[in-house]
C-alpha atoms as a PDB file:
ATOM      1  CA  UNK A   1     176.975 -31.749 -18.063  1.00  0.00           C
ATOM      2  CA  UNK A   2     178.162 -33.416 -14.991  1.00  0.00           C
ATOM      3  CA  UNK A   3     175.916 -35.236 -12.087  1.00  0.00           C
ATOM      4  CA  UNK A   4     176.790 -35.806  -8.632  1.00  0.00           C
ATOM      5  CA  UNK A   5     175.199 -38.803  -7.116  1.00  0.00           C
ATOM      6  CA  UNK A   6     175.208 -39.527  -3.283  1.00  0.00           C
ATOM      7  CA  UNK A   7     174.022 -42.226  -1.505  1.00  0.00           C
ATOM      8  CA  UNK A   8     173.711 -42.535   2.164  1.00  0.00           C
ATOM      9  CA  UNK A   9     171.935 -45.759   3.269  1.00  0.00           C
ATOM     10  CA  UNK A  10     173.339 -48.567   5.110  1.00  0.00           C
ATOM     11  CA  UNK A  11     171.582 -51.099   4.033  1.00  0.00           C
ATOM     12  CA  UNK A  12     173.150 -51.745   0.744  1.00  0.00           C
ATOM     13  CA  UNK A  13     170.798 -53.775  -1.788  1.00  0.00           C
ATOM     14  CA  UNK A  14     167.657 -54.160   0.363  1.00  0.00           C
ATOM     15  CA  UNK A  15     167.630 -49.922   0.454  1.00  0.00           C
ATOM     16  CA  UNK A  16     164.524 -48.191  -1.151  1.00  0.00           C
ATOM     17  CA  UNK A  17     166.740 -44.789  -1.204  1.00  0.00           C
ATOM     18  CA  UNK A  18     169.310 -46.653  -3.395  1.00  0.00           C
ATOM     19  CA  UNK A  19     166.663 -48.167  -5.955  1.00  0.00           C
ATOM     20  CA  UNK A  20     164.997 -44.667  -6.361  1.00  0.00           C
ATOM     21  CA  UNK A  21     168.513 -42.641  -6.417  1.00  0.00           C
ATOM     22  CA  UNK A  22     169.410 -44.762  -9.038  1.00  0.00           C
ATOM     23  CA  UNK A  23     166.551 -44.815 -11.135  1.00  0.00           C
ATOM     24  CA  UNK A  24     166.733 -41.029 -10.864  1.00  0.00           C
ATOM     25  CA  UNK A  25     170.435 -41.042 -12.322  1.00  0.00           C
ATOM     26  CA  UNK A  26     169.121 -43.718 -14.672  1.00  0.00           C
ATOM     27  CA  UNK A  27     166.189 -41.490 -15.830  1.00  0.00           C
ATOM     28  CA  UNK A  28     169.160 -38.052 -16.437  1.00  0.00           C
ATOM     29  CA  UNK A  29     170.938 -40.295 -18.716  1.00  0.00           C
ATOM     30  CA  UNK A  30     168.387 -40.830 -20.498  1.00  0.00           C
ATOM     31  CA  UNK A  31     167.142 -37.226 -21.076  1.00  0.00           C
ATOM     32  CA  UNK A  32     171.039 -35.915 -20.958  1.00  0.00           C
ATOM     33  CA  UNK A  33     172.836 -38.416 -22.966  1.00  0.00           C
ATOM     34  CA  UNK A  34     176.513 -38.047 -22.668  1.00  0.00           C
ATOM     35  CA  UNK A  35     175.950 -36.928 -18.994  1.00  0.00           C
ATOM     36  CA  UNK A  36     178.941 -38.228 -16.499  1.00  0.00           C
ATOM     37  CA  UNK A  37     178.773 -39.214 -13.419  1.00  0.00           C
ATOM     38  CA  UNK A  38     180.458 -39.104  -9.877  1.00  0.00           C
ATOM     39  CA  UNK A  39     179.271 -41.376  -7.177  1.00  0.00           C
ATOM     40  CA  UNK A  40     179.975 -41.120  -3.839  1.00  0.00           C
ATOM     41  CA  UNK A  41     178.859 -43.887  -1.125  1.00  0.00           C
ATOM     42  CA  UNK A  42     178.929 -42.912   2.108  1.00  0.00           C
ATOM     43  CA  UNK A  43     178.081 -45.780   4.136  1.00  0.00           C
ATOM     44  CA  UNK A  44     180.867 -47.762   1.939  1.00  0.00           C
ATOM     45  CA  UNK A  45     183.323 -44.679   2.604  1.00  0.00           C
ATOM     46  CA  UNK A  46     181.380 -42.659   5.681  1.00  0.00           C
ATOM     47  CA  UNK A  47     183.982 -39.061   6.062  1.00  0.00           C
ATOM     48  CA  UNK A  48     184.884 -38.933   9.717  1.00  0.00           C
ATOM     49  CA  UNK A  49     182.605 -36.710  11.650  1.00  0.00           C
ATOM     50  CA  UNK A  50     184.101 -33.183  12.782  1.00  0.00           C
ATOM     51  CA  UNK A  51     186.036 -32.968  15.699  1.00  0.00           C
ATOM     52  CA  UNK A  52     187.969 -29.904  17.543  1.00  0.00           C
ATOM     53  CA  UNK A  53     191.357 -31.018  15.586  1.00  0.00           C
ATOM     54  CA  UNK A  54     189.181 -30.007  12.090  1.00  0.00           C
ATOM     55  CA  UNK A  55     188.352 -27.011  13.683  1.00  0.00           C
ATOM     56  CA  UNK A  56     192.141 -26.166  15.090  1.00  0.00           C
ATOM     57  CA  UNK A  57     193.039 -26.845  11.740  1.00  0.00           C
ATOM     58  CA  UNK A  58     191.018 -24.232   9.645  1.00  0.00           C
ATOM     59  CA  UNK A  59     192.396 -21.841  12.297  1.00  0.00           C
ATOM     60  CA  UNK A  60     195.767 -22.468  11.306  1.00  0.00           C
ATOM     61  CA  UNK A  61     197.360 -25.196  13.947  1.00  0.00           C
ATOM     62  CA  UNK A  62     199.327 -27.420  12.205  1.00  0.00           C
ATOM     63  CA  UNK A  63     197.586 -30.931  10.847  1.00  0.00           C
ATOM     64  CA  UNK A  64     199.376 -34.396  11.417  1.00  0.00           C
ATOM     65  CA  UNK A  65     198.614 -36.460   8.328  1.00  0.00           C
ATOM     66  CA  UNK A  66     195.778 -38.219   8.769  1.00  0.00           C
ATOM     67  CA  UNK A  67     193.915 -34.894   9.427  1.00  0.00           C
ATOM     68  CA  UNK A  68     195.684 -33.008   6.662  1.00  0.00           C
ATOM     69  CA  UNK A  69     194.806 -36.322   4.533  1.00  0.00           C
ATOM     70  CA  UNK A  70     190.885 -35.890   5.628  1.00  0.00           C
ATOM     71  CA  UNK A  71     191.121 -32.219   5.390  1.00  0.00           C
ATOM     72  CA  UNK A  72     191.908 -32.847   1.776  1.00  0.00           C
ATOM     73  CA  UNK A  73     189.044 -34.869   1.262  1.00  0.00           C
ATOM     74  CA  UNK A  74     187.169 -32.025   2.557  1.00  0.00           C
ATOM     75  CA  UNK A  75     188.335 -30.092   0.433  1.00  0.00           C
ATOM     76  CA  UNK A  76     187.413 -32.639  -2.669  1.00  0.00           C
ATOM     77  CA  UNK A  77     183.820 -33.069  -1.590  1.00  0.00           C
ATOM     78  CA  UNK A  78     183.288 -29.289  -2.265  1.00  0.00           C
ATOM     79  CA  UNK A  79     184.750 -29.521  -5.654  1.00  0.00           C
ATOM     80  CA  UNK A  80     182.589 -32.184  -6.199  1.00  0.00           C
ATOM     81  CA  UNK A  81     179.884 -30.130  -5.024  1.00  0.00           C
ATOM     82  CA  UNK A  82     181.235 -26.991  -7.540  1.00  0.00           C
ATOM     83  CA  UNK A  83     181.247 -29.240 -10.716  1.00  0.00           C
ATOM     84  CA  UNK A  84     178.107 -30.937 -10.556  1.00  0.00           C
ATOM     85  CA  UNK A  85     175.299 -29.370 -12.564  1.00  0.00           C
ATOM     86  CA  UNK A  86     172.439 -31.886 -10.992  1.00  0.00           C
ATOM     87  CA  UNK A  87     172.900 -33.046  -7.406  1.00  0.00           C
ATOM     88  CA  UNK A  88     171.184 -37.086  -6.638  1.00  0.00           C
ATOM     89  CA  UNK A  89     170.673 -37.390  -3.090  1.00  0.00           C
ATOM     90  CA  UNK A  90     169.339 -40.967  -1.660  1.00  0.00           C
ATOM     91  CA  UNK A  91     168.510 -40.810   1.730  1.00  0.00           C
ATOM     92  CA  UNK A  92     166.679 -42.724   4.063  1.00  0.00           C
ATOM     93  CA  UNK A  93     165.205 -41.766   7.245  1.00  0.00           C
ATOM     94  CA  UNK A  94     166.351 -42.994  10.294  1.00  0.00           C
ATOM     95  CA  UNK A  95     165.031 -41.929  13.654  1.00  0.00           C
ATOM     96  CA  UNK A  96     163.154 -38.817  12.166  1.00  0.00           C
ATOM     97  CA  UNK A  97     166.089 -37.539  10.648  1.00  0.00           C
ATOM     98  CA  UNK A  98     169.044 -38.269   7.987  1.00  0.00           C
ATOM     99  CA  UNK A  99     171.432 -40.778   8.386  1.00  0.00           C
ATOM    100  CA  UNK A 100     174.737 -39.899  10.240  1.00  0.00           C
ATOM    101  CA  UNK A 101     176.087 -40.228   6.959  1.00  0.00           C
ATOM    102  CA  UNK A 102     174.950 -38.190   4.986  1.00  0.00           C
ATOM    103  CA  UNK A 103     174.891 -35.345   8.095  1.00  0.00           C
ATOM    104  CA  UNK A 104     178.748 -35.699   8.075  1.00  0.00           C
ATOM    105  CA  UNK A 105     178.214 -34.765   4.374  1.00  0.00           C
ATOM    106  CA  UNK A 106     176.307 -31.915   4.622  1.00  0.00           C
ATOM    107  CA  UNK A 107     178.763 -30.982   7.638  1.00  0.00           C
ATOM    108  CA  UNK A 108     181.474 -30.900   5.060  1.00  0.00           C
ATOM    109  CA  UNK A 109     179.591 -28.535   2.201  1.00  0.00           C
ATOM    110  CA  UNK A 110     178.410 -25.774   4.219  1.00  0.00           C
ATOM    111  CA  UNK A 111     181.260 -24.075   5.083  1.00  0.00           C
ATOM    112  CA  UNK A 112     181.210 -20.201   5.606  1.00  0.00           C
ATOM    113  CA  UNK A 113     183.650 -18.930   2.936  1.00  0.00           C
ATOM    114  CA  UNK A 114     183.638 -22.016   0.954  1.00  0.00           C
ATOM    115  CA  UNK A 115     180.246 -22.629  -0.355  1.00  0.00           C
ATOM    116  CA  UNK A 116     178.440 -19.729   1.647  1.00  0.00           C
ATOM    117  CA  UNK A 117     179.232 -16.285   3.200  1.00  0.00           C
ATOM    118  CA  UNK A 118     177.819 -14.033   5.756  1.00  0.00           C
ATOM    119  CA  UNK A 119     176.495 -10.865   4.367  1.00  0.00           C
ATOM    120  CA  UNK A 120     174.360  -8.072   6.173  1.00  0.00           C
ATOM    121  CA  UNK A 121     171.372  -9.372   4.258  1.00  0.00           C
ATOM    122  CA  UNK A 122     171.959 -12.796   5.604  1.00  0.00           C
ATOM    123  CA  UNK A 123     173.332 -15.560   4.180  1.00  0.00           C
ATOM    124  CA  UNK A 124     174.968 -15.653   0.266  1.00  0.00           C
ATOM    125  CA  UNK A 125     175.634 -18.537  -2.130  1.00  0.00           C
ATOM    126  CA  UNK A 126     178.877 -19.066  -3.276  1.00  0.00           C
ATOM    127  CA  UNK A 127     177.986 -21.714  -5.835  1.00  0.00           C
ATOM    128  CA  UNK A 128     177.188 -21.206  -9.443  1.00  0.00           C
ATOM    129  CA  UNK A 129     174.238 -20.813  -9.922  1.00  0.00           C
ATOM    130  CA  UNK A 130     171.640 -22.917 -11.698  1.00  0.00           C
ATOM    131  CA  UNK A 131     172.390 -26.400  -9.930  1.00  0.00           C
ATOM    132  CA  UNK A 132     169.475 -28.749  -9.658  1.00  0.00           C
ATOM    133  CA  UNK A 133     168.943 -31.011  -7.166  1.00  0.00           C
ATOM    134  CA  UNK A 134     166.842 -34.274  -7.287  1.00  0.00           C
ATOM    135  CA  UNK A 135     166.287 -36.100  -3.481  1.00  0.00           C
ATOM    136  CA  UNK A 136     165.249 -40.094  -3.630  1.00  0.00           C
ATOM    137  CA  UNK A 137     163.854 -40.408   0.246  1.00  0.00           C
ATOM    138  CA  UNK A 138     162.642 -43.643   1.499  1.00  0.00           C
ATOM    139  CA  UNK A 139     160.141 -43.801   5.369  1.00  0.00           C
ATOM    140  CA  UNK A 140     159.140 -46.693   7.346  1.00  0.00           C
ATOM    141  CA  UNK A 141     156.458 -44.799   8.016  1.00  0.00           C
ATOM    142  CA  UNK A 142     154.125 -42.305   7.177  1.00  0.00           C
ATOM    143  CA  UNK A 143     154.677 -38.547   8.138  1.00  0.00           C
ATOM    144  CA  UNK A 144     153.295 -36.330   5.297  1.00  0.00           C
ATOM    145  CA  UNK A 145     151.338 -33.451   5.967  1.00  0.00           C
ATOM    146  CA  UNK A 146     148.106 -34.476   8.014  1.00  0.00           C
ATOM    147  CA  UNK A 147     149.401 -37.515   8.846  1.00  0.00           C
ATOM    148  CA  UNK A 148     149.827 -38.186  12.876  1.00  0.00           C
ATOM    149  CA  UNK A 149     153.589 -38.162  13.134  1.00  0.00           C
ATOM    150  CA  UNK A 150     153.952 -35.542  10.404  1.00  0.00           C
ATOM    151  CA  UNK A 151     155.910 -33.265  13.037  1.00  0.00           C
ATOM    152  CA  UNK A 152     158.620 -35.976  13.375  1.00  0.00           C
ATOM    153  CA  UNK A 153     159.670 -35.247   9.563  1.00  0.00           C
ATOM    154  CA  UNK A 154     163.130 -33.905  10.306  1.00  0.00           C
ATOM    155  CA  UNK A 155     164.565 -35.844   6.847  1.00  0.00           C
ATOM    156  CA  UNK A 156     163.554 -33.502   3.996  1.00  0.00           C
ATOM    157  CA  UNK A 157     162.477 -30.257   5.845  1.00  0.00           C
ATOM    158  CA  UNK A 158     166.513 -30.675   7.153  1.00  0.00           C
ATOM    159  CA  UNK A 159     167.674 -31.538   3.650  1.00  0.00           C
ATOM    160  CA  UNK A 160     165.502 -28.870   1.930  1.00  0.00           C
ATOM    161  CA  UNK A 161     166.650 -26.249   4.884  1.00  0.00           C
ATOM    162  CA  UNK A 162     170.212 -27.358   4.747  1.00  0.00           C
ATOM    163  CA  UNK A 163     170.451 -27.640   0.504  1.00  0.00           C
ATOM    164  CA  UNK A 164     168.403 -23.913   0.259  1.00  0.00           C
ATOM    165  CA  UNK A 165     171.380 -22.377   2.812  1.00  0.00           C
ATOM    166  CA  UNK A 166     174.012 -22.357   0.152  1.00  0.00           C
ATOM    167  CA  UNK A 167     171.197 -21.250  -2.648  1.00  0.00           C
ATOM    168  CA  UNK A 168     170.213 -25.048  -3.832  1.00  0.00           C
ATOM    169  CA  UNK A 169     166.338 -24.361  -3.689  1.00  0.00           C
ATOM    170  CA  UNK A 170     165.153 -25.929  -7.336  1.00  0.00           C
ATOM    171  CA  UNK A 171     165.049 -29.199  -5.470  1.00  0.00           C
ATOM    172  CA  UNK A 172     162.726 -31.731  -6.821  1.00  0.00           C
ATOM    173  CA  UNK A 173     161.388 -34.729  -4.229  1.00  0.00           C
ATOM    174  CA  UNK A 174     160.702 -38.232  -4.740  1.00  0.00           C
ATOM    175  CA  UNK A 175     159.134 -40.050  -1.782  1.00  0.00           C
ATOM    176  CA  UNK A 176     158.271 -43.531  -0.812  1.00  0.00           C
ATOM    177  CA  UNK A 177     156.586 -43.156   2.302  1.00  0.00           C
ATOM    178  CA  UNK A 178     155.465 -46.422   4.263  1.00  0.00           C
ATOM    179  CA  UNK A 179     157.535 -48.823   3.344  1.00  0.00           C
ATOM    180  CA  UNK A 180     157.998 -50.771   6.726  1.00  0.00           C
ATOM    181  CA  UNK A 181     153.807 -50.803   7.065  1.00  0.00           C
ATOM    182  CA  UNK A 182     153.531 -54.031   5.121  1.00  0.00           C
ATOM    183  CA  UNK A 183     154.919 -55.827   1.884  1.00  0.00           C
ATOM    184  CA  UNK A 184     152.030 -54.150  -0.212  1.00  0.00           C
ATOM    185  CA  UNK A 185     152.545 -50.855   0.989  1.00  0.00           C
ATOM    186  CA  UNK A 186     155.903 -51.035   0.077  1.00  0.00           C
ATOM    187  CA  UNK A 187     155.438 -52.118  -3.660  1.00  0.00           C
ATOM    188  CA  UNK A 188     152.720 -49.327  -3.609  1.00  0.00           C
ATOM    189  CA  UNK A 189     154.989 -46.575  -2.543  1.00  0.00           C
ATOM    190  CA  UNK A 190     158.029 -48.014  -4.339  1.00  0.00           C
ATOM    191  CA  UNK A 191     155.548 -47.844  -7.533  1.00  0.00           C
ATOM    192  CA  UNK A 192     154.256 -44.311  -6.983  1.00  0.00           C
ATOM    193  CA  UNK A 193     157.947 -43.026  -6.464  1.00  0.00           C
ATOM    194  CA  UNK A 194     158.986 -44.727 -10.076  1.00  0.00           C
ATOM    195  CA  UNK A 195     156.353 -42.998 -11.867  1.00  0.00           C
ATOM    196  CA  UNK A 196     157.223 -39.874 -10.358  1.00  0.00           C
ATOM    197  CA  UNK A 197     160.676 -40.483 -11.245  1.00  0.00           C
ATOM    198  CA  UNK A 198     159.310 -41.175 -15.287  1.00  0.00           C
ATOM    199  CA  UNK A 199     157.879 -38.230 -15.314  1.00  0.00           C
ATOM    200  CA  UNK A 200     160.620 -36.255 -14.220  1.00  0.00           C
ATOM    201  CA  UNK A 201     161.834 -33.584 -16.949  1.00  0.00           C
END
């Protein structure tokens, strides 16, 4: 069994999406002993955004070698993708959304032909199937459902929408919402989050 763990915040040791992401891969260790592990940082190693040369590229114009370098890693973060059986995701949110990060990521796993194809019936999975995917999200603030702001959530209903697109839908998620709205409320949601993540099976 192989896990895939991604982490996307930029704030290194003070990040609430990096404790919980890896107390999550702590807490598959422990119930899949023998489990390894790749980990990918990608504010340590952030993957150049897209840009028209990509797209010339997979259209056949010829690459110098940077992009053919970068179009290689591409290609590696899919395989990544293809041999992991559970899927960590840290990821904080940062102006109602992901981090630019982890949205170059995302840019470079849903790619029509690689991980997904058109069909008439809409979109189809490419992956094997059976992945499971476990997301560690950390908010400043509070934007559940009934909450004021809850229709500035565009963290896990993009992550959820994006993930589902190439047929990862057993997603579990572990929130700690609140952590910017005072030292307490931190600990509390920090707290909640581990005890979610000790009960995960």
């Amino acid at each position: 069994m192989h896990l895939l763990h991604i982490d996307s915040s930029i704030l290194g040791e003070n990040s609430v999406s990096r404790i919980l992401s890896a107390s999550i891969v702590e807490r598959e260790k422990t119930l899949h002993p023998g489990i390894s592990v790749t980990y990918r940082d990608l504010a340590a190693e952030a993957l150049p955004h897209l840009s028209p040369a990509h797209i010339a590229a997979w259209h056949g114009a010829p690459a110098d070698a940077a992009l053919a370098a970068d179009l290689a890693l591409g290609g590696a973060i899919i395989d990544e993708l293809f041999a992991a059986d559970i899927l960590v995701i840290g990821a904080p949110m940062y102006n109602f959304t992901v981090p630019t990060q982890l949205k170059a990521w995302i840019d470079r796993i849903l790619i029509a032909g690689k991980t997904f194809k058109y069909t008439e019936a809409g979109p189809q999975s490419l992956l094997p199937p059976g992945k499971k995917v476990i997301l560690g999200l950390s908010r400043g603030g509070a934007y559940g459902p009934g909450t004021p702001t809850a229709s500035f959530e565009h963290q896990e209903s993009f992550l959820l929408t994006a993930l589902g697109f190439i047929g990862l839908t057993d997603v579990t998620v572990i929130r700690a919402e609140g952590i910017a709205m005072g030292p307490e409320a931190r600990a509390a949601a920090i707290d909640s989050a581990h005890g979610a993540i000790a009960a995960l099976t």
